[in-house]
C-alpha atoms as a PDB file:
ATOM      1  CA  UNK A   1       0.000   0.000   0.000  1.00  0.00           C
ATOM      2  CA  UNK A   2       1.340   3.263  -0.803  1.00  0.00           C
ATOM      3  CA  UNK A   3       2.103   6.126   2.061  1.00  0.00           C
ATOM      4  CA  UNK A   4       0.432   9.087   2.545  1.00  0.00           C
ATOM      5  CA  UNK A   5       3.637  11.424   2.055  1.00  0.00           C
ATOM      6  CA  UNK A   6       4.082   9.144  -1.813  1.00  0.00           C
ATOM      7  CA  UNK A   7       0.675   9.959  -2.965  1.00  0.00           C
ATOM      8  CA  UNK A   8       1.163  13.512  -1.516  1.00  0.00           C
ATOM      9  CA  UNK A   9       4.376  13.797  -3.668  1.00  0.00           C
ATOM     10  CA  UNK A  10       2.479  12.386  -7.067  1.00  0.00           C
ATOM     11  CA  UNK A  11      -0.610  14.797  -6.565  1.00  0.00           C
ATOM     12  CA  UNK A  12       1.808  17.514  -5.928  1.00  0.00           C
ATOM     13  CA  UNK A  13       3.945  16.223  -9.164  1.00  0.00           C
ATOM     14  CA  UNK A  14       0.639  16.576 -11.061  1.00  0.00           C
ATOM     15  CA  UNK A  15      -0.660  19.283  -9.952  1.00  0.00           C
ATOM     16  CA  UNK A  16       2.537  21.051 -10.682  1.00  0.00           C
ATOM     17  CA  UNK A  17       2.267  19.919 -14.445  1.00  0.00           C
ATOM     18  CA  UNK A  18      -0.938  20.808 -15.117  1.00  0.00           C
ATOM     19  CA  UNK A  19       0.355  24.393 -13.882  1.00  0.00           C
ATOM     20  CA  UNK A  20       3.104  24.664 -16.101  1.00  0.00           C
ATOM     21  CA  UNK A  21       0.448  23.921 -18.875  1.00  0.00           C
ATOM     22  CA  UNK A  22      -1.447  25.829 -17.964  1.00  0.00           C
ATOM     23  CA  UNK A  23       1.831  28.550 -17.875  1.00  0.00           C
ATOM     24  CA  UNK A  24       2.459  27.780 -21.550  1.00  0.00           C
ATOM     25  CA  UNK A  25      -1.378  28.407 -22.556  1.00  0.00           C
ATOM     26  CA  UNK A  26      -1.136  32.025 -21.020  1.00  0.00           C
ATOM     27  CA  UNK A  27       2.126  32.370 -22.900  1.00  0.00           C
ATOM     28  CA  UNK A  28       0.768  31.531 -25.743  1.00  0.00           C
ATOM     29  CA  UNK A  29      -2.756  33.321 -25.378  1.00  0.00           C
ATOM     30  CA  UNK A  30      -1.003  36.454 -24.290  1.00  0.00           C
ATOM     31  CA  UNK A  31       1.463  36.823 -27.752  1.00  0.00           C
ATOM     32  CA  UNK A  32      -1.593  36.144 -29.695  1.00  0.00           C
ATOM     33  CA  UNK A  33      -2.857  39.355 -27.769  1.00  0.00           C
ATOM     34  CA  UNK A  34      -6.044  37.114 -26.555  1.00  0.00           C
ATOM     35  CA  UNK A  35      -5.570  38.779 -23.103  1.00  0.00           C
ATOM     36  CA  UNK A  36      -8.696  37.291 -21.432  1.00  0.00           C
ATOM     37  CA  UNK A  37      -7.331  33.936 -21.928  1.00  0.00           C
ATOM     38  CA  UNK A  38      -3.800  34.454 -21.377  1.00  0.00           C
ATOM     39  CA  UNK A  39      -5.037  36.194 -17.946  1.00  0.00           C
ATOM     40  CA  UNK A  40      -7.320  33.069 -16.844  1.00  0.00           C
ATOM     41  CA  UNK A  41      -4.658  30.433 -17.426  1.00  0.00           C
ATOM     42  CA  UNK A  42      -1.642  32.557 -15.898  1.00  0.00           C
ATOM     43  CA  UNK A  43      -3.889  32.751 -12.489  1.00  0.00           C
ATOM     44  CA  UNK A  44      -4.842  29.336 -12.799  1.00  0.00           C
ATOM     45  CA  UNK A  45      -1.419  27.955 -13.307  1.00  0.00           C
ATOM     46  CA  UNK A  46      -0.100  30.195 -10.571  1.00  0.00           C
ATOM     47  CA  UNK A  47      -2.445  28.755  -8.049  1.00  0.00           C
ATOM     48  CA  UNK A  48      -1.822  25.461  -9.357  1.00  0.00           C
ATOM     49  CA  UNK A  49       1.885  25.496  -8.644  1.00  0.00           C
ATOM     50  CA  UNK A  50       1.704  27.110  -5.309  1.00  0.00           C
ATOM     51  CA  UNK A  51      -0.610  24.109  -4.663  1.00  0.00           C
ATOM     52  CA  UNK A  52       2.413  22.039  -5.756  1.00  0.00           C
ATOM     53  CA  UNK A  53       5.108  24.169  -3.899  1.00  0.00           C
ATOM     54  CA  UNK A  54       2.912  24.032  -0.703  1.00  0.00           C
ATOM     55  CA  UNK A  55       2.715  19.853  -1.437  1.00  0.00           C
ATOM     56  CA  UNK A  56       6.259  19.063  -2.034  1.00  0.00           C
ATOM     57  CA  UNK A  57       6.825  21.380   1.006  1.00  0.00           C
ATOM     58  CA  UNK A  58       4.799  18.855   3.492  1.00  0.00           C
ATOM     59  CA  UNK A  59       6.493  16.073   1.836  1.00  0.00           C
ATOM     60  CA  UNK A  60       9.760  17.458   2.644  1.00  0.00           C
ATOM     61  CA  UNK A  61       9.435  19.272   5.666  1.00  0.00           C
ATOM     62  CA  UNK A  62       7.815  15.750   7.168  1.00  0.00           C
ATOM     63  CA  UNK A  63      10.560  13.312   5.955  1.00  0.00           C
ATOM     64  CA  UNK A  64      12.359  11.473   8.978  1.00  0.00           C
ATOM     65  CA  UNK A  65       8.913  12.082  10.608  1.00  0.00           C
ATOM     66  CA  UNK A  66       6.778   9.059  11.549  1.00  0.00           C
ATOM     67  CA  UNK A  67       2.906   9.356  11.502  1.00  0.00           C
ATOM     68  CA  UNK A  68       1.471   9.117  15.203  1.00  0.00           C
ATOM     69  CA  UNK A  69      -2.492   8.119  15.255  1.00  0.00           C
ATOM     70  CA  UNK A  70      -2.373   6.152  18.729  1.00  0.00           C
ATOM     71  CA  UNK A  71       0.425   6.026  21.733  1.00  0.00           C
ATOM     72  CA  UNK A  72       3.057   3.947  20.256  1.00  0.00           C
ATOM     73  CA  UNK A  73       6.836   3.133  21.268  1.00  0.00           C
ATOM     74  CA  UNK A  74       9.530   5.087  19.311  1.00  0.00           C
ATOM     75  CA  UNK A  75      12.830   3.390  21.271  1.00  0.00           C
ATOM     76  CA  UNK A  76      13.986   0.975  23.859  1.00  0.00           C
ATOM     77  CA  UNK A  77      16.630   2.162  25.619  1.00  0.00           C
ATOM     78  CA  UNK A  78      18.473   0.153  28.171  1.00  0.00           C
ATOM     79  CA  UNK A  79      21.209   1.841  30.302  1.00  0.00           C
ATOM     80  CA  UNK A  80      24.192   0.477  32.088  1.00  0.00           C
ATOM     81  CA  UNK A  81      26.531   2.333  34.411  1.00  0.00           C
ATOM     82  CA  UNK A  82      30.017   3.111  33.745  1.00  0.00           C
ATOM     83  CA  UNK A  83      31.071   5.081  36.722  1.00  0.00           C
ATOM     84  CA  UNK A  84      29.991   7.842  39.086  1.00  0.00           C
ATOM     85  CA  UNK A  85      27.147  10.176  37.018  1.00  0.00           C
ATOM     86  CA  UNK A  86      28.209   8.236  33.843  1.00  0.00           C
ATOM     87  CA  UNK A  87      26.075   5.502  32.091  1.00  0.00           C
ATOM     88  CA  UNK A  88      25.873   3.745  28.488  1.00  0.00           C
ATOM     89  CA  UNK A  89      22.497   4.117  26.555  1.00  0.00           C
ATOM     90  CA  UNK A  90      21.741   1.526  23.615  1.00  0.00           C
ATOM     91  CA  UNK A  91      19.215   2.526  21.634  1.00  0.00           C
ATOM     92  CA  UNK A  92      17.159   0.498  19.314  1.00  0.00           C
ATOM     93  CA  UNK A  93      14.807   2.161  17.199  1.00  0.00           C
ATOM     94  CA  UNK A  94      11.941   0.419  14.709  1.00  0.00           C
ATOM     95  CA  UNK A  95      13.667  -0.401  11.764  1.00  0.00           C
ATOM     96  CA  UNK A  96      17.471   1.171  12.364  1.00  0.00           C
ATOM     97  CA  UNK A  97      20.421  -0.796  13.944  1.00  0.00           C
ATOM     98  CA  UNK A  98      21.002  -0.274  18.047  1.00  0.00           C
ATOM     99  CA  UNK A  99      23.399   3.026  18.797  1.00  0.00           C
ATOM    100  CA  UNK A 100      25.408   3.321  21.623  1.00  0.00           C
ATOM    101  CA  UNK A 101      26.070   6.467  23.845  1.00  0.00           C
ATOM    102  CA  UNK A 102      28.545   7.573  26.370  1.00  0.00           C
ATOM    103  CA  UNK A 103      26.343  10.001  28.534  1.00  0.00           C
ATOM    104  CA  UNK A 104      27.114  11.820  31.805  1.00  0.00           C
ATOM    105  CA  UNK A 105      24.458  12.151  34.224  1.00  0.00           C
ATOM    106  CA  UNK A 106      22.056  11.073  36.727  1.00  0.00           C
ATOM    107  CA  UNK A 107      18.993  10.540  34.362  1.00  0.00           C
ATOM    108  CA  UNK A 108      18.633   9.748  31.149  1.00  0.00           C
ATOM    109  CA  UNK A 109      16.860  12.461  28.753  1.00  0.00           C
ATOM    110  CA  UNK A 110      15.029  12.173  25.641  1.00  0.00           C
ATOM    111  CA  UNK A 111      13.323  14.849  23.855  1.00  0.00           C
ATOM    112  CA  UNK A 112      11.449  15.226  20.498  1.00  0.00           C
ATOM    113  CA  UNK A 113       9.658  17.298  17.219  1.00  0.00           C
ATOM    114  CA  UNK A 114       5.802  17.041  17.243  1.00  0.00           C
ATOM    115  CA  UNK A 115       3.631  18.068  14.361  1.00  0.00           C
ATOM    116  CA  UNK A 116      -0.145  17.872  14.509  1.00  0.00           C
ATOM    117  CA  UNK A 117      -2.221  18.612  11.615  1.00  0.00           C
ATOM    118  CA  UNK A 118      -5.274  20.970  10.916  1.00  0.00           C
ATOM    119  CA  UNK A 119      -8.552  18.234  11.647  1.00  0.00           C
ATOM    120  CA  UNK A 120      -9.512  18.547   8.089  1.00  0.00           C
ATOM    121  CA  UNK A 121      -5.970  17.794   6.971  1.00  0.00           C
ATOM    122  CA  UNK A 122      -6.107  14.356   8.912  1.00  0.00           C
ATOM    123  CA  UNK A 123      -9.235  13.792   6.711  1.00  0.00           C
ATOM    124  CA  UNK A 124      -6.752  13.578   3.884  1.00  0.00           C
ATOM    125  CA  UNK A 125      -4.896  10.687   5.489  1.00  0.00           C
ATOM    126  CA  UNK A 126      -1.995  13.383   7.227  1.00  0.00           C
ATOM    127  CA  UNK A 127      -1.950  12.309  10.873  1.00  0.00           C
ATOM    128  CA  UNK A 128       0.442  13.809  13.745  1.00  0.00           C
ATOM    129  CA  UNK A 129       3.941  13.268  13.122  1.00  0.00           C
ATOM    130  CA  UNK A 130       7.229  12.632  15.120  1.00  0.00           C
ATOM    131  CA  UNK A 131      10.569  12.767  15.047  1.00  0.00           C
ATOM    132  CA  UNK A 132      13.016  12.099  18.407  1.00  0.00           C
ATOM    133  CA  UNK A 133      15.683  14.556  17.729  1.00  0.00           C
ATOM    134  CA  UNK A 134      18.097  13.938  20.765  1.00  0.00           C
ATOM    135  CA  UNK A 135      19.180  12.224  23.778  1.00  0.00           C
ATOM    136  CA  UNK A 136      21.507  13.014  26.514  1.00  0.00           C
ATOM    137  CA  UNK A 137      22.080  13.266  30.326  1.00  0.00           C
ATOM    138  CA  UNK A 138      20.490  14.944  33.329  1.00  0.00           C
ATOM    139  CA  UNK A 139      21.446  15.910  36.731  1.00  0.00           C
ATOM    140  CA  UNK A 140      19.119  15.880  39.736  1.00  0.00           C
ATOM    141  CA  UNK A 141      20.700  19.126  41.100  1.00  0.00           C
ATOM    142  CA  UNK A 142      20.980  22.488  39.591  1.00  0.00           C
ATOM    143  CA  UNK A 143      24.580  23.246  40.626  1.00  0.00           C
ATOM    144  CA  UNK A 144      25.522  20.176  38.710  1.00  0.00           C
ATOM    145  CA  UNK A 145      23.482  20.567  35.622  1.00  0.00           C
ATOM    146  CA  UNK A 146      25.096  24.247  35.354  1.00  0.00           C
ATOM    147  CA  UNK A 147      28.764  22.958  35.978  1.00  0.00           C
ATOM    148  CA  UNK A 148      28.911  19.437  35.321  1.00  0.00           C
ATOM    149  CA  UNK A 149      29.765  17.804  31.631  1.00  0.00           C
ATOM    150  CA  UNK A 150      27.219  17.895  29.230  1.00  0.00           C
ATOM    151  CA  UNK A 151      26.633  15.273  26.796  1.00  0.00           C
ATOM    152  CA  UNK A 152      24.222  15.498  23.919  1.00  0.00           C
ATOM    153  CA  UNK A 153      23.646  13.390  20.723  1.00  0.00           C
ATOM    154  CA  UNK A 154      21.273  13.648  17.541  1.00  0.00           C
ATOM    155  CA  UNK A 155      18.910  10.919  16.961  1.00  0.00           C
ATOM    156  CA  UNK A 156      18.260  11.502  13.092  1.00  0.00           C
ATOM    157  CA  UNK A 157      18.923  13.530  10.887  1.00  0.00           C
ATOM    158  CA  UNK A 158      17.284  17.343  10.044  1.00  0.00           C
ATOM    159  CA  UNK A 159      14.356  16.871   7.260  1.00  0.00           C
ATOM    160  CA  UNK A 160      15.475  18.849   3.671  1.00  0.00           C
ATOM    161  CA  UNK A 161      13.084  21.285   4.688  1.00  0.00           C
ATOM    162  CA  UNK A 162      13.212  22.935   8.182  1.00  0.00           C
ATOM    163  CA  UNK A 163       9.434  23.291   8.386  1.00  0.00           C
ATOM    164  CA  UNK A 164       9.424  25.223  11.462  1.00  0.00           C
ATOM    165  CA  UNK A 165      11.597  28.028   9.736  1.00  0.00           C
ATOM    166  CA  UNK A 166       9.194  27.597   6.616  1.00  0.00           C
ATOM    167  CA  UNK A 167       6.397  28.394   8.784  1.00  0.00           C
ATOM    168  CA  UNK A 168       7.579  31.262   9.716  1.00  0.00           C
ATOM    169  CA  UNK A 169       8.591  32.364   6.779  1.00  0.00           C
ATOM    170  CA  UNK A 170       5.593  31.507   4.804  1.00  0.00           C
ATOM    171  CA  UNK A 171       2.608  32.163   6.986  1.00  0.00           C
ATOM    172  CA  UNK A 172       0.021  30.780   4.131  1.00  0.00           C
ATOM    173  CA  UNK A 173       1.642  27.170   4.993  1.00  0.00           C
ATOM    174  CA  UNK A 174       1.082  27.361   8.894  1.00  0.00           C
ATOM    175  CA  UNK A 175      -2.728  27.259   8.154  1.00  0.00           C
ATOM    176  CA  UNK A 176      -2.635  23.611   7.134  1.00  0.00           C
ATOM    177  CA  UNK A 177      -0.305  23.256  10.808  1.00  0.00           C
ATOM    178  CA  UNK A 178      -2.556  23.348  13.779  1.00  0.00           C
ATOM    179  CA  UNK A 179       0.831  22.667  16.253  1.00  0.00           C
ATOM    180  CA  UNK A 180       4.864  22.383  16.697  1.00  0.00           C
ATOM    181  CA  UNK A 181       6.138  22.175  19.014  1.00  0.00           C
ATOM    182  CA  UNK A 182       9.033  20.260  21.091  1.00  0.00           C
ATOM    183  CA  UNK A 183       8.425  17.424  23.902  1.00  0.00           C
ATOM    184  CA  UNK A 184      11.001  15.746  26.348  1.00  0.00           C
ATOM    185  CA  UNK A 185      10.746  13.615  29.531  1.00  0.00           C
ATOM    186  CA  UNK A 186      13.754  12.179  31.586  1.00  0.00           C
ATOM    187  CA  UNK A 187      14.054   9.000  34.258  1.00  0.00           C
ATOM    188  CA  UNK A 188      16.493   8.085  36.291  1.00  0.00           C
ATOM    189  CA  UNK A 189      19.332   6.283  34.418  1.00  0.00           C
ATOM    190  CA  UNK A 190      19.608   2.648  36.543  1.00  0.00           C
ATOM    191  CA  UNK A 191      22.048   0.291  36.146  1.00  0.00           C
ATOM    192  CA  UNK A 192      20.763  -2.218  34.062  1.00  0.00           C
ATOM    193  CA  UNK A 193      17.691  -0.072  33.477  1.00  0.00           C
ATOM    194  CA  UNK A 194      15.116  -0.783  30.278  1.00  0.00           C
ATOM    195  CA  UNK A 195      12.785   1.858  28.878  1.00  0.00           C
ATOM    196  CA  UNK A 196      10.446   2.366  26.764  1.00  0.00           C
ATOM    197  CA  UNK A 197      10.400   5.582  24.831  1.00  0.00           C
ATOM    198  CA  UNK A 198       6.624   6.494  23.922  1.00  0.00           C
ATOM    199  CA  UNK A 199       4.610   9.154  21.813  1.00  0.00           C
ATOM    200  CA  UNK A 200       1.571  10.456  22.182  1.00  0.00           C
ATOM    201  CA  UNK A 201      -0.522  13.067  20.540  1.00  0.00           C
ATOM    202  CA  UNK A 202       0.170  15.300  23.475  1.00  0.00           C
ATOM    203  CA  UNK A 203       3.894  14.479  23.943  1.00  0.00           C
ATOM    204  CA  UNK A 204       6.705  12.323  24.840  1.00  0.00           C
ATOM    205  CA  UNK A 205       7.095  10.056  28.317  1.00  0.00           C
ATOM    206  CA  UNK A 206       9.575   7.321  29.231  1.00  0.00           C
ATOM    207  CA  UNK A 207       8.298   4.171  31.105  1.00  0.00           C
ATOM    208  CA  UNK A 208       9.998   1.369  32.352  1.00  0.00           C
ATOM    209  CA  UNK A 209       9.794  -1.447  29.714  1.00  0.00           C
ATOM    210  CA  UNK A 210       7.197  -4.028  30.745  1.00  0.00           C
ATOM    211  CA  UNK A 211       9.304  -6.820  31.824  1.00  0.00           C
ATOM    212  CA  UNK A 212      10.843  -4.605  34.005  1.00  0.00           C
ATOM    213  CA  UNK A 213       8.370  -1.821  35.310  1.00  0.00           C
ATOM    214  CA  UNK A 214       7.116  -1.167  39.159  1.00  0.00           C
ATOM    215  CA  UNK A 215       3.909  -2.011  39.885  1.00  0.00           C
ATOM    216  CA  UNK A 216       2.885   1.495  39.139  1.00  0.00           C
ATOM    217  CA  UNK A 217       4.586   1.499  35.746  1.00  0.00           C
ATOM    218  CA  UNK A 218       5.171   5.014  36.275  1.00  0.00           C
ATOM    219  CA  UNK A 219       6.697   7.434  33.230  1.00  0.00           C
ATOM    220  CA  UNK A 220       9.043  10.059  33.697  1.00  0.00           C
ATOM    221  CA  UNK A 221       9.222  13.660  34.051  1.00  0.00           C
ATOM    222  CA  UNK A 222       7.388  15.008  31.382  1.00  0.00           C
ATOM    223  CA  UNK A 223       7.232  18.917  29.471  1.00  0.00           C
END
């Protein structure tokens, strides 16, 4: 079955055609001197291709994103300590090989990208999207989280498009963009620890992996 951002792309693609036909009618009408004509098909064609421009503009600004219709788990992580404040974090994402990281710390922190969609865009098939951008260590006191190493890593790679900047810079496209907006949550980072990394519609949270969770099976700090 083909993807929702695919069939965006090939709409867009033909959509963006039919503009650029429409382009060289005007160009024609208009050295014939048949202004009416040449006037309807330039404004037709224009809107056409800002439809395109606007469509190959979701499908890029969304790539690396993963659609989000239900709570769902995004990464295990399972941490290991290598010395005072210092663990190891192997992640294993759906999809991509495990990745290792050296992190300095008392808790382990995750944060993410959310994008939720307009209600009549998820009628098209666009649902919230997701994209965990990094991971790193947290201290329980401020003193140490101001003076302390820092360790931070990426978790994937920026989209083609920066949609947040293109939002700002093009106003017209935030109207199809009901939300951004950034999400993180941290636990502590146990020796020998497993966690689940989960996404919601409303954010991110961290919970104990099910073989492994209290009683409770209670999430991290969330904002």
């Amino acid at each position: 079955m083909t993807d929702v951002p695919t069939l965006l792309a090939i709409a867009a693609s033909a959509v963006a055609v039919i503009g650029l036909g429409l382009a060289a009618v005007a160009w024609t009408s208009l050295r014939r001197r048949r202004w009416s004509a040449g006037a309807l098909a330039s404004l037709s064609g224009l809107v056409l291709l800002l439809l395109a421009v606007l469509g190959w503009g979701v499908v890029l600004g969304t790539r690396g994103y993963r659609a989000l219709t239900r709570e769902e788990v995004a990464a295990s992580v399972t941490t290991r300590s290598t010395g005072p404040r210092s663990f190891r974090a192997v992640v294993e994402r759906p999809g991509s090989r495990p990745d290792t990281f050296r992190i300095a710390g008392d808790q382990l922190y995750v944060d993410a990208h959310v994008l939720r969609w307009q209600p009549w865009v998820n009628v098209l098939g666009v649902h919230t999207g997701y994209r965990l951008t990094r991971i790193g260590g947290r201290y329980r006191s401020l003193e140490a989280e101001r003076d302390a190493e820092r360790t931070v890593y990426g978790l994937s790679e920026a989209p083609p498009l920066d949609l947040l900047e293109t939002l700002d810079r093009l106003p017209v496209v935030g109207r199809v963009v009901d939300a951004t907006y950034g999400s993180g949550s941290f636990v502590p980072a146990d020796d020998g620890g497993s966690y689940e990394v989960r996404v919601t519609t409303s954010g991110l949270l961290i919970r104990s992996a099910p073989d492994t969770a209290d009683g409770d099976g209670s999430a991290g700090g969330l904002w």
